[in-house]
C-alpha atoms as a PDB file:
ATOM      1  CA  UNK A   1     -18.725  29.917   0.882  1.00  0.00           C
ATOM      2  CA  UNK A   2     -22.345  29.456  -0.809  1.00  0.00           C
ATOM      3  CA  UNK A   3     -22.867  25.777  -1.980  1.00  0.00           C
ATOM      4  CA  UNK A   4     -20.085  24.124  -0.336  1.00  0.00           C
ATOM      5  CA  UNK A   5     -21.337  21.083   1.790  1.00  0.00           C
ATOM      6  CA  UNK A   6     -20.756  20.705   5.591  1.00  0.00           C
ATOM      7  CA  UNK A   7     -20.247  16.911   5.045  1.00  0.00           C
ATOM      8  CA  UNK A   8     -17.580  15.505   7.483  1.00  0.00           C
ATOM      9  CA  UNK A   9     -15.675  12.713   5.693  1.00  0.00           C
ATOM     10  CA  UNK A  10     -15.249  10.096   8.309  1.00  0.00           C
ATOM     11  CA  UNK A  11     -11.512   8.545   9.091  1.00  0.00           C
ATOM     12  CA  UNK A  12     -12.727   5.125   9.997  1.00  0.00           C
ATOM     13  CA  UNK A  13     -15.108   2.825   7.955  1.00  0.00           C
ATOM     14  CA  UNK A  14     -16.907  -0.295   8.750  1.00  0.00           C
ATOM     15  CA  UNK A  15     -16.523  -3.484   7.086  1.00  0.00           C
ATOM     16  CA  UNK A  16     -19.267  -2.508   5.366  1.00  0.00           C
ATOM     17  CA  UNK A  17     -18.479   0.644   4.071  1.00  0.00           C
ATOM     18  CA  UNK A  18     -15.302  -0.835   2.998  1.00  0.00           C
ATOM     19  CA  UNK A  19     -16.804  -3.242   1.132  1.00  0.00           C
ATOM     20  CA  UNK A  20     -19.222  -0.615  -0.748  1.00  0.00           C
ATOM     21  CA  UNK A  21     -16.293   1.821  -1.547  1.00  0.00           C
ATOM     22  CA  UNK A  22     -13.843  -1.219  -2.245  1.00  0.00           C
ATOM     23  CA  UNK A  23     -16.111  -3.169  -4.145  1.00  0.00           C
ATOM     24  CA  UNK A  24     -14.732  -6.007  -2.693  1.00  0.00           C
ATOM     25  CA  UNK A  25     -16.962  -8.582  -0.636  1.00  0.00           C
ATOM     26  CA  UNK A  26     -17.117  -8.043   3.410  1.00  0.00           C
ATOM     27  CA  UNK A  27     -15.443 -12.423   3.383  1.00  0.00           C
ATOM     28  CA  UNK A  28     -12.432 -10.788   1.497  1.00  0.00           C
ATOM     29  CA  UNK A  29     -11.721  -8.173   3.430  1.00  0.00           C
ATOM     30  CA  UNK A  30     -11.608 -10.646   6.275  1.00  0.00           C
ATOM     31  CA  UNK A  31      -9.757 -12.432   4.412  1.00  0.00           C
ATOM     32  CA  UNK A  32      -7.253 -10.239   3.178  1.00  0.00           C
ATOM     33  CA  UNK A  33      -7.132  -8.371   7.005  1.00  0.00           C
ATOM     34  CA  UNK A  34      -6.510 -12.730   8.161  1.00  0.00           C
ATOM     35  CA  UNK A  35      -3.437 -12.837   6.082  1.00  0.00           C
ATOM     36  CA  UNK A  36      -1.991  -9.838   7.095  1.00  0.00           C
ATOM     37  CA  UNK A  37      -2.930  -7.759   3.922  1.00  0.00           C
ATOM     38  CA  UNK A  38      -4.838  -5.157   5.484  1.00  0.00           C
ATOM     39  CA  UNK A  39      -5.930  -4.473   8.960  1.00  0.00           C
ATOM     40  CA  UNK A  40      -8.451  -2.828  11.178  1.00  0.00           C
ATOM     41  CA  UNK A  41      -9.033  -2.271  15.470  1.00  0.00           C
ATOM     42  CA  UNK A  42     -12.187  -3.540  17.082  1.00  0.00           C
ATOM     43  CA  UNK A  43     -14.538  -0.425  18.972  1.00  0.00           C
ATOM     44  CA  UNK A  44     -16.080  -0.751  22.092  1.00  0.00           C
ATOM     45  CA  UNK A  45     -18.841  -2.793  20.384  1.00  0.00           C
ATOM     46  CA  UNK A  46     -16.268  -5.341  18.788  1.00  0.00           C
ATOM     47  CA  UNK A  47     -16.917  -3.850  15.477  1.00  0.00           C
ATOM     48  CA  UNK A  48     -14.268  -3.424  12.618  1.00  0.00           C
ATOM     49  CA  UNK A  49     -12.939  -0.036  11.610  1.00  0.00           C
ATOM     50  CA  UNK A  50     -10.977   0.310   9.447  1.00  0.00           C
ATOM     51  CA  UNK A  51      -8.989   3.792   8.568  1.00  0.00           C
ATOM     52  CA  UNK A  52      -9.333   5.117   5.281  1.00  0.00           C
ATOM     53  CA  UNK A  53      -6.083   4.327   3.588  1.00  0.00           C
ATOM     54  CA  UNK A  54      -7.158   0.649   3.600  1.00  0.00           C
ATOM     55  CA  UNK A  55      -9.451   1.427   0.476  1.00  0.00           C
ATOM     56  CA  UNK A  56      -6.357   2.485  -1.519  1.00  0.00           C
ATOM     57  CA  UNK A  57      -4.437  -1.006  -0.006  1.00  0.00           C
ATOM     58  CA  UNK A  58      -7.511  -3.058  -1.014  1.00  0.00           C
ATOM     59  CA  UNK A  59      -7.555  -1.149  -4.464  1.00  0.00           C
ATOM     60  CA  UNK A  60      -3.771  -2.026  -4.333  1.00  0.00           C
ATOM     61  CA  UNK A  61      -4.469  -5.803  -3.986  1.00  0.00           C
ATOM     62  CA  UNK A  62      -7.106  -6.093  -6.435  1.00  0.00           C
ATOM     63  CA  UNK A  63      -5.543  -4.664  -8.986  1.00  0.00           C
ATOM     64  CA  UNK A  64      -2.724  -6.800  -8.332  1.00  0.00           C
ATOM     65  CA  UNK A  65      -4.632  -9.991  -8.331  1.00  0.00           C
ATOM     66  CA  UNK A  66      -6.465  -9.249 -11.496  1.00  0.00           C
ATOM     67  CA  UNK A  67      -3.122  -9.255 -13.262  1.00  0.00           C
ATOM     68  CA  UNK A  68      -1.940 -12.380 -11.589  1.00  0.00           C
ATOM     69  CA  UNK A  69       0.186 -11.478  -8.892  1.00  0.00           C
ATOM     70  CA  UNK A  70       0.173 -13.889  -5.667  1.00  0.00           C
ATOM     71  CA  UNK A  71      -0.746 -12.633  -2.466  1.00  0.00           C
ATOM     72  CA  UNK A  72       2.098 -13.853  -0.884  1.00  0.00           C
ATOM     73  CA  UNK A  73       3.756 -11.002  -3.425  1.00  0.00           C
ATOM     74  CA  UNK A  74       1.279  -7.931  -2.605  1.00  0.00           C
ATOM     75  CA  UNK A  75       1.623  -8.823   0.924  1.00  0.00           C
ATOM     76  CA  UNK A  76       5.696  -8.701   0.943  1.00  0.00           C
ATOM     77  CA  UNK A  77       4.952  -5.488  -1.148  1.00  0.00           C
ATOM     78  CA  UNK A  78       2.995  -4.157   1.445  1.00  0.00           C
ATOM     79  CA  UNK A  79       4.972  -4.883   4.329  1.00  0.00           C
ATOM     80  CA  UNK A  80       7.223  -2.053   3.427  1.00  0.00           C
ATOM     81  CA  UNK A  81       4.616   0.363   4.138  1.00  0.00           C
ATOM     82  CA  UNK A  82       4.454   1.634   7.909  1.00  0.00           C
ATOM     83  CA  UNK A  83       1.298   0.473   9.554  1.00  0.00           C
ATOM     84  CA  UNK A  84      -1.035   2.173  12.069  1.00  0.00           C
ATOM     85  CA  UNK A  85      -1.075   5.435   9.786  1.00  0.00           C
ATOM     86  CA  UNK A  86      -1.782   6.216   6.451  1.00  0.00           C
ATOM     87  CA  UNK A  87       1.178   5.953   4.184  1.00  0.00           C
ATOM     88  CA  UNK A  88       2.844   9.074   2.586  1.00  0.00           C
ATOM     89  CA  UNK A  89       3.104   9.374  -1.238  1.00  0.00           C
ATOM     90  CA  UNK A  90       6.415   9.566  -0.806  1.00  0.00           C
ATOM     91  CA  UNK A  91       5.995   5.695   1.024  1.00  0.00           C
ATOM     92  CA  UNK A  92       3.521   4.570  -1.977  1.00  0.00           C
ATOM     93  CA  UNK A  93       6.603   5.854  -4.235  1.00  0.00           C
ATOM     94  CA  UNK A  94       9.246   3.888  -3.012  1.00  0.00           C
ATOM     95  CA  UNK A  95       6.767   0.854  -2.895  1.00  0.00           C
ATOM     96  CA  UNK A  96       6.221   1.566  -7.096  1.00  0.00           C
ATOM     97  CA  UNK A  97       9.968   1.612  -7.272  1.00  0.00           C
ATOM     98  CA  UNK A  98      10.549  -1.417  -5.758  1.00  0.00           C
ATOM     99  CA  UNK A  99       8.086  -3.654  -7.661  1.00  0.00           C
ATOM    100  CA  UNK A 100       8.682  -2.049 -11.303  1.00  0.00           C
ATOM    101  CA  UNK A 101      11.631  -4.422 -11.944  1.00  0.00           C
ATOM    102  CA  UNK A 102       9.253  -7.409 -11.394  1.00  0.00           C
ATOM    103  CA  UNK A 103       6.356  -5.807 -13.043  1.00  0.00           C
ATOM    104  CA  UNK A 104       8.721  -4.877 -16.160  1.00  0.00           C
ATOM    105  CA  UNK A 105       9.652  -9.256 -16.267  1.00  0.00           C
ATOM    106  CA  UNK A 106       6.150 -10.090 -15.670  1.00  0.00           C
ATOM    107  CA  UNK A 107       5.230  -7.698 -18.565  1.00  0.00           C
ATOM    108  CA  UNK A 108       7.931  -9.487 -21.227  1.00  0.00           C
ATOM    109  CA  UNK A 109       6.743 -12.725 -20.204  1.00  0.00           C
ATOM    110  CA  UNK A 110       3.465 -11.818 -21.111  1.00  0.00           C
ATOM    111  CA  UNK A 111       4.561 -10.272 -24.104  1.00  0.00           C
ATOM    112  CA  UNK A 112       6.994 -13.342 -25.308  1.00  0.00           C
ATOM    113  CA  UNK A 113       3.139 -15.822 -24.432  1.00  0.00           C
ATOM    114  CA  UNK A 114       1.452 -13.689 -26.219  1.00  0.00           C
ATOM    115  CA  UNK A 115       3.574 -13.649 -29.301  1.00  0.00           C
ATOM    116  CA  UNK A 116       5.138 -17.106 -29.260  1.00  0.00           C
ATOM    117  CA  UNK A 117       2.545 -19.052 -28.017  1.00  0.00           C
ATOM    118  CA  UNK A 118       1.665 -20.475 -31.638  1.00  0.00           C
ATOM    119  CA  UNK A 119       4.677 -21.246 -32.111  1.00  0.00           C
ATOM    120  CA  UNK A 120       7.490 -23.740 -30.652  1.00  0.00           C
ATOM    121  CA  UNK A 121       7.845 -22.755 -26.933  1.00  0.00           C
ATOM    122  CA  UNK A 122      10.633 -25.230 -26.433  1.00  0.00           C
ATOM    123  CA  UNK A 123       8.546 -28.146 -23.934  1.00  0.00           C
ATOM    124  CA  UNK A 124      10.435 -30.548 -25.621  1.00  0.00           C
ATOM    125  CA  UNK A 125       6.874 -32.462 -26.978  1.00  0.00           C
ATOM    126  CA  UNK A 126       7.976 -31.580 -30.447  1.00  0.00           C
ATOM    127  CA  UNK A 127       4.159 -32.759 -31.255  1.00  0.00           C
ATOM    128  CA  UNK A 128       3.785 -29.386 -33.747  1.00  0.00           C
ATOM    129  CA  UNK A 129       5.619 -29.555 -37.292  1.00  0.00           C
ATOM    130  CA  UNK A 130       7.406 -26.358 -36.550  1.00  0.00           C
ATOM    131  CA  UNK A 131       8.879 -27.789 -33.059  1.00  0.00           C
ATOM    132  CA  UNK A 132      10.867 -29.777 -35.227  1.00  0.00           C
ATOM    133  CA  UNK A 133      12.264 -27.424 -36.808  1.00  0.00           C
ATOM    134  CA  UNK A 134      12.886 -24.649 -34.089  1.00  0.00           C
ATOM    135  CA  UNK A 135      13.560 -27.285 -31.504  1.00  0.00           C
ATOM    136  CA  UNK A 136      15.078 -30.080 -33.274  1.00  0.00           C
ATOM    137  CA  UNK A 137      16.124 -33.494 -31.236  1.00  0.00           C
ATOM    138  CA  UNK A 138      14.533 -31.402 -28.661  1.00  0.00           C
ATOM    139  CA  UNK A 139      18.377 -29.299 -27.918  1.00  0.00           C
ATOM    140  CA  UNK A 140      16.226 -27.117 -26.202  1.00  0.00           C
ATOM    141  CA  UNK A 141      15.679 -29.831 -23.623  1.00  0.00           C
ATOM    142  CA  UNK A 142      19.382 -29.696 -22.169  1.00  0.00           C
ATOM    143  CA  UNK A 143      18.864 -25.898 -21.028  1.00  0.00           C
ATOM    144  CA  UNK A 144      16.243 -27.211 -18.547  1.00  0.00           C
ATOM    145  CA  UNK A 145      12.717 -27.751 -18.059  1.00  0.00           C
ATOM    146  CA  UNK A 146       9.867 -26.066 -19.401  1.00  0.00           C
ATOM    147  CA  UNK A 147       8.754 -24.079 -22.020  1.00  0.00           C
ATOM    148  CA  UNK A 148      12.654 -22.953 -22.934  1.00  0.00           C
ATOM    149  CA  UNK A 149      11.855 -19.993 -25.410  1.00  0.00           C
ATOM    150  CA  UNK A 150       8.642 -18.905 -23.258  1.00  0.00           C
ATOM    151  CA  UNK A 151      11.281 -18.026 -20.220  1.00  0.00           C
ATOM    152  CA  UNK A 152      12.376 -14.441 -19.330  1.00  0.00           C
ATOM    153  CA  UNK A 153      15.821 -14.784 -17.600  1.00  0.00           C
END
């Protein structure tokens, strides 16, 4: 065909490489490959590679981060993927399955902050005017600690 390149995609990129297409920095990739998140092999040279699908498990993370998810969460998320091959779609399904419960709680509790966070969340401090009234003698208090109304059961 006229026009098509003869470019040959590698399988395997360095840390650097990873870092470039990740955007993430070449510490956090070691990092994230230290606690088990992603992971690479060493070449002759004692260089990392590492195969391609760790761009979309480092895009994975990152994402997750940025919304507040612990790492000790992405990582039990992405233990259920196999490792030493690229995942299937099928594998990155079942994965999306398995977190959308949480996701869908996280989501409500952000939801219930962001529209009840002027308002009395139930610490028992009753310092605002309106704590006294939604909260009053602090009843919340006997459900348990914390901000009562703020809580997604």
């Amino acid at each position: 065909m006229v026009g098509m390149s003869t470019t040959v995609i590698p399988k395997e990129l360095s840390v650097g490489e990873l870092a470039r297409r990740s955007g993430v920095t070449t510490s956090a990739l070691r990092f994230y490959e230290r606690e088990g998140l992603i992971s690479s092999h060493r070449t002759a040279g004692n260089q990392r590679r590492y195969s391609r699908d760790m761009l979309r498990r480092v895009a994975f993370i990152r994402v997750s981060q940025r919304v507040g998810i612990p790492l000790s969460v992405i990582r039990d998320a992405l233990s259920v993927l196999p490792t030493g091959r690229a995942p299937s779609q099928d594998e990155w399904a079942a994965l999306s399955a398995h977190w959308r419960a949480d996701l869908d709680r996280r989501i409500q509790q952000l939801l219930k902050l962001r529209d009840e966070l002027d308002d009395c969340i139930g610490c028992g401090c009753l310092t605002l005017e309106r704590c006294v009234l939604a909260n009053p003698y602090d009843v919340l208090g006997e459900q348990g600690a914390g901000p009562r109304r703020l809580q997604v059961d």
